[in-house]
N, C-alpha and C. Protein backbone atom coordinates (compact mmCIF):
# COMPACT_ATOMS: atom_id res chain seq x y z
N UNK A 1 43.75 21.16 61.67
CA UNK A 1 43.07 20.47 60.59
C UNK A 1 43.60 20.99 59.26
N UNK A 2 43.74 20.48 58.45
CA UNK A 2 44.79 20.83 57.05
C UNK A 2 43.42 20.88 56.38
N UNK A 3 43.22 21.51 55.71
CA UNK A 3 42.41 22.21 54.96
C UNK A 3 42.59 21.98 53.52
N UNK A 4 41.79 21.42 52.86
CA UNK A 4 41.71 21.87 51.04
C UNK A 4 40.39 21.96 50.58
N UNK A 5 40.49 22.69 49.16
CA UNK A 5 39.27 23.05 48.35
C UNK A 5 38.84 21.79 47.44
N UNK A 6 37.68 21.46 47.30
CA UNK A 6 37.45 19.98 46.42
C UNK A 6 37.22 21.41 44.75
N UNK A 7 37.44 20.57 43.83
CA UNK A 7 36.78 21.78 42.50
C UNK A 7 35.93 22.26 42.66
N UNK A 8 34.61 21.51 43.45
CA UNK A 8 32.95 21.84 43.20
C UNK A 8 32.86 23.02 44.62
N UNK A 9 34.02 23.42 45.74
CA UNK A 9 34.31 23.68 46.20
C UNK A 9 34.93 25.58 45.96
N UNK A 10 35.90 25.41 45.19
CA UNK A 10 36.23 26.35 44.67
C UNK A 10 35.56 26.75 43.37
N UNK A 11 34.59 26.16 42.88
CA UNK A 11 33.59 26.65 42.43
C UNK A 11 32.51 27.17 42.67
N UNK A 12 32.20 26.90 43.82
CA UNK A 12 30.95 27.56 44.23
C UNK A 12 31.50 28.70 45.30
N UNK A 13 33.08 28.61 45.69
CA UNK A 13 33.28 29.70 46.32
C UNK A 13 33.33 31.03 44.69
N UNK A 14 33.50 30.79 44.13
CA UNK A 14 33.65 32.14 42.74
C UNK A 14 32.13 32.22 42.48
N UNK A 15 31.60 31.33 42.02
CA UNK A 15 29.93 31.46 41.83
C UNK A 15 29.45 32.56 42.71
N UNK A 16 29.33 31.95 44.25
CA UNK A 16 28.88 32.50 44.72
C UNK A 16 29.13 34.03 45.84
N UNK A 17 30.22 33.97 45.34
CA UNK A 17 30.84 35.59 45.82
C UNK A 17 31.72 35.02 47.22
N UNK A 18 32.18 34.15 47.57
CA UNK A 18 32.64 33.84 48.66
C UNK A 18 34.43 34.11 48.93
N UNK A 19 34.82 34.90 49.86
CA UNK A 19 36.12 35.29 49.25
C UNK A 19 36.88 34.24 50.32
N UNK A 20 38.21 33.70 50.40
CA UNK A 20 39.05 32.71 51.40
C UNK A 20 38.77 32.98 52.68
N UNK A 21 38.81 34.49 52.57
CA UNK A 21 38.67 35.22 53.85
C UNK A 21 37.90 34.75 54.78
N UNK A 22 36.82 34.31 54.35
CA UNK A 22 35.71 33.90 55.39
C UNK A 22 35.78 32.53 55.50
N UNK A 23 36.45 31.58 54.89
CA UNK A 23 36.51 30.15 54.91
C UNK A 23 37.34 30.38 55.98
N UNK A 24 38.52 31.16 56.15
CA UNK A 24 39.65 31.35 57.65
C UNK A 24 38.53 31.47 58.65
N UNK A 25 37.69 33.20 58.03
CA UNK A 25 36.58 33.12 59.46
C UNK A 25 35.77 31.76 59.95
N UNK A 26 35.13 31.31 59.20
CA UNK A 26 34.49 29.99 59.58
C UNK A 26 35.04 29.46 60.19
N UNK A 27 36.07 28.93 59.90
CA UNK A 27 37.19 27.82 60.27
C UNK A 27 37.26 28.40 61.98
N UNK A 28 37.75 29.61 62.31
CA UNK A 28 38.18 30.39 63.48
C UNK A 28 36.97 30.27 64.34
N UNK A 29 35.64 31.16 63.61
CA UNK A 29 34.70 31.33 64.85
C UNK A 29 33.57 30.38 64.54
N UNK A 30 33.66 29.38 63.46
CA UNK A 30 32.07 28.90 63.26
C UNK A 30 32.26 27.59 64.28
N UNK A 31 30.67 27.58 64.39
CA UNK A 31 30.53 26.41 65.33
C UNK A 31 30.27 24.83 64.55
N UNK A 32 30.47 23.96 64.44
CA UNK A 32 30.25 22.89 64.12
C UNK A 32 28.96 21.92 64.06
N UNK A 33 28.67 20.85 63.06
CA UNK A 33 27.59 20.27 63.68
C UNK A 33 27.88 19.01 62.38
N UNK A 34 27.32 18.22 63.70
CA UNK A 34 27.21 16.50 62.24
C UNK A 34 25.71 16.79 61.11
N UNK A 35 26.67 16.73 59.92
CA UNK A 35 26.10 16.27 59.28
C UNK A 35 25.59 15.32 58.41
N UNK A 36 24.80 14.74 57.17
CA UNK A 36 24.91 13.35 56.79
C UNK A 36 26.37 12.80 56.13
N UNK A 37 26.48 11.54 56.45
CA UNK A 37 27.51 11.21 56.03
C UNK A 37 28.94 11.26 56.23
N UNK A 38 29.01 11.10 57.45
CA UNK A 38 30.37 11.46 57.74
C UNK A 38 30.48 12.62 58.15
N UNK A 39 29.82 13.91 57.52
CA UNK A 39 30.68 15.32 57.44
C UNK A 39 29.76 16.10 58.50
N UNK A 40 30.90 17.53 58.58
CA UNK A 40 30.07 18.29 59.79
C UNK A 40 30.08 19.75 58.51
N UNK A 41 29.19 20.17 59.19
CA UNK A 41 28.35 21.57 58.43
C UNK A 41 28.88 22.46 59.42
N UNK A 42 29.68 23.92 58.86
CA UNK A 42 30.16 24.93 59.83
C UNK A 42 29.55 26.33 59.65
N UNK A 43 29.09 26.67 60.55
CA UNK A 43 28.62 27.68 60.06
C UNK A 43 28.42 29.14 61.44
N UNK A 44 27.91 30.21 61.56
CA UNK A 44 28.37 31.35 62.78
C UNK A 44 26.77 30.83 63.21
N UNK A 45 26.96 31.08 64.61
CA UNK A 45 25.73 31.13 65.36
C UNK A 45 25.47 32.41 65.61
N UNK A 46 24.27 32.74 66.37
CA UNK A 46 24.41 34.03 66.91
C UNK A 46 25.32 34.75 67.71
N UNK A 47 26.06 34.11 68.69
CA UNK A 47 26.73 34.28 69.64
C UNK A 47 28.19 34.72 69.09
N UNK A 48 28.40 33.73 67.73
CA UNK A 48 29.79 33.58 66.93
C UNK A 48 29.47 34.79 66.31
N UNK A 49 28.70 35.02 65.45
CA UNK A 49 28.01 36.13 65.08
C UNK A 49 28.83 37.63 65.52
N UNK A 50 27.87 37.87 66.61
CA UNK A 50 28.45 39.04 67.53
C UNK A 50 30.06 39.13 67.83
N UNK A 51 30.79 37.99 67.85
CA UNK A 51 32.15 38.03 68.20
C UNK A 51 33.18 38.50 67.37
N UNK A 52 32.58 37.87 65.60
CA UNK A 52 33.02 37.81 64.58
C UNK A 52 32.87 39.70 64.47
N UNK A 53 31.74 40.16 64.82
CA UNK A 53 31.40 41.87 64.03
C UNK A 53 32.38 42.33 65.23
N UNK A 54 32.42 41.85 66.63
CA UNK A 54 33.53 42.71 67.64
C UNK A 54 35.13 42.76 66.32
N UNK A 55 35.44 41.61 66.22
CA UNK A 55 36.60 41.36 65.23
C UNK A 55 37.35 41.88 64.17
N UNK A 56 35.88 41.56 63.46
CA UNK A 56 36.04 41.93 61.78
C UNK A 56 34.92 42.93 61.63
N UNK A 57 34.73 44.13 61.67
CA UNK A 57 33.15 44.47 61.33
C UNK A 57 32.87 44.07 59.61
N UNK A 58 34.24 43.98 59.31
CA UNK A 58 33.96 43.89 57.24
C UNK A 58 33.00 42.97 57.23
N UNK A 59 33.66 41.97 58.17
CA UNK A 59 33.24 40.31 57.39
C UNK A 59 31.79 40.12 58.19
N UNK A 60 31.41 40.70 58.91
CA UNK A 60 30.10 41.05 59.69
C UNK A 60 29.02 40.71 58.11
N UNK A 61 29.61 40.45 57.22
CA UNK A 61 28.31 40.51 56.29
C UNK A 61 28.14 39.40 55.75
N UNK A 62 29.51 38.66 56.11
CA UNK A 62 29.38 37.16 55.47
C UNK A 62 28.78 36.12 56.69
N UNK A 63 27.98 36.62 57.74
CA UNK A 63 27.70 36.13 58.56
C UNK A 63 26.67 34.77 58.40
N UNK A 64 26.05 34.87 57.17
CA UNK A 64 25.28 33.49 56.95
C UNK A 64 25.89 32.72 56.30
N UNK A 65 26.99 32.55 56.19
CA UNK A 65 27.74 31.82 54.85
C UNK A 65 28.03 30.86 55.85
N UNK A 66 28.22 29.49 55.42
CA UNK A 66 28.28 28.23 55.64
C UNK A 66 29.45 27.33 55.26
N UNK A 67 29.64 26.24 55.38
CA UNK A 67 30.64 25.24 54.88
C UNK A 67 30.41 23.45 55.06
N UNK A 68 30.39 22.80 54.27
CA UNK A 68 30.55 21.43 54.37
C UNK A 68 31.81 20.96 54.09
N UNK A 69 32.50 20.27 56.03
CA UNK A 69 33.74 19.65 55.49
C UNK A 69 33.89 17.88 55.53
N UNK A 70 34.41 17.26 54.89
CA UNK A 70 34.52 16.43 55.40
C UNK A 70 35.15 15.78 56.37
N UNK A 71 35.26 14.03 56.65
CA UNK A 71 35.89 13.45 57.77
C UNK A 71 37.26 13.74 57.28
N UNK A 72 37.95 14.23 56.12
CA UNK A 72 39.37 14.07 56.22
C UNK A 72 39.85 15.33 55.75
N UNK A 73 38.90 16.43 56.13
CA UNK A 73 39.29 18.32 56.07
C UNK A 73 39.23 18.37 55.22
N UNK A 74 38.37 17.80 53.87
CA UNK A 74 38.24 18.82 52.55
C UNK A 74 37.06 19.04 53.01
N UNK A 75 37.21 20.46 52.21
CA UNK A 75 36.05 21.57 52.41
C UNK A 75 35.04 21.24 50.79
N UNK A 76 34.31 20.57 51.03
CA UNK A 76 33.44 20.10 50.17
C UNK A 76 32.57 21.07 48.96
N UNK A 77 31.98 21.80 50.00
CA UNK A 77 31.17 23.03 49.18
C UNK A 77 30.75 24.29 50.22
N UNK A 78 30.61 25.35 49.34
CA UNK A 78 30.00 26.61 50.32
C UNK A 78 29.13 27.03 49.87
N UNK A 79 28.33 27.96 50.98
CA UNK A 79 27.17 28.73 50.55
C UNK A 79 26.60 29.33 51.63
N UNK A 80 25.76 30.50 51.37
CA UNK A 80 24.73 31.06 52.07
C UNK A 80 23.34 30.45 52.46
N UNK A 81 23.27 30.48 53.85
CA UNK A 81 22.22 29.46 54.06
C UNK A 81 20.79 30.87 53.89
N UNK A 82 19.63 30.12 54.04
CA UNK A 82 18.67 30.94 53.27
C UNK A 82 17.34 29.93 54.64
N UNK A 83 17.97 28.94 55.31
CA UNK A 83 17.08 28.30 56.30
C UNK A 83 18.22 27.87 57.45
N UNK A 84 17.21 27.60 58.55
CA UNK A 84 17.82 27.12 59.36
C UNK A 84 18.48 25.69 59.84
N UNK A 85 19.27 25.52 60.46
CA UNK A 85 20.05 24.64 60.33
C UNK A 85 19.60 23.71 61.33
N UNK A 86 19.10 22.48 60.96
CA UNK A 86 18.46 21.75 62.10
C UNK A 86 19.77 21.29 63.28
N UNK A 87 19.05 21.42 64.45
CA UNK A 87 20.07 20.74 65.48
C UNK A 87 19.82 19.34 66.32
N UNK A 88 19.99 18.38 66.66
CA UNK A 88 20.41 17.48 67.43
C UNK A 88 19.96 17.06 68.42
């Protein structure tokens, strides 16, 4: 999947303390899910979680951080989720 940053994208990755690093992690261990509109929401489960701290223990901290991509791999916006993520 070819990957890019939208502005509001790479803006809220600086806003909000988010370094590339973890957009790779996401990308690698997060699990997927539909969200509205076309797009899927990525983000670590528990399971991804634990795999990610075997891995990386650094990035063990960006473990709630999230992603909205769209249907054609831009990475829309990021953030730390603060609720849970409804499922399906």
């Amino acid at each position: 999947m070819a990957t890019y940053f939208t502005e509001h994208a790479r803006a809220r990755m600086q806003q909000r303390g988010i370094p590339p690093a973890a957009i790779d992690a996401l990308l690698d261990y997060g699990r997927s899910s539909r969200a509205r509109r076309g797009c899927e929401i990525v983000f670590f489960d528990k399971r991804m979680r634990a795999r990610l701290a075997k891995a990386d223990p650094a990035a063990a901290r960006l473990a709630r951080t999230y992603l909205i991509v769209a249907s054609d791999g831009a990475v829309l916006t990021v953030g730390h989720r603060t609720r849970r993520i409804p499922r399906s």
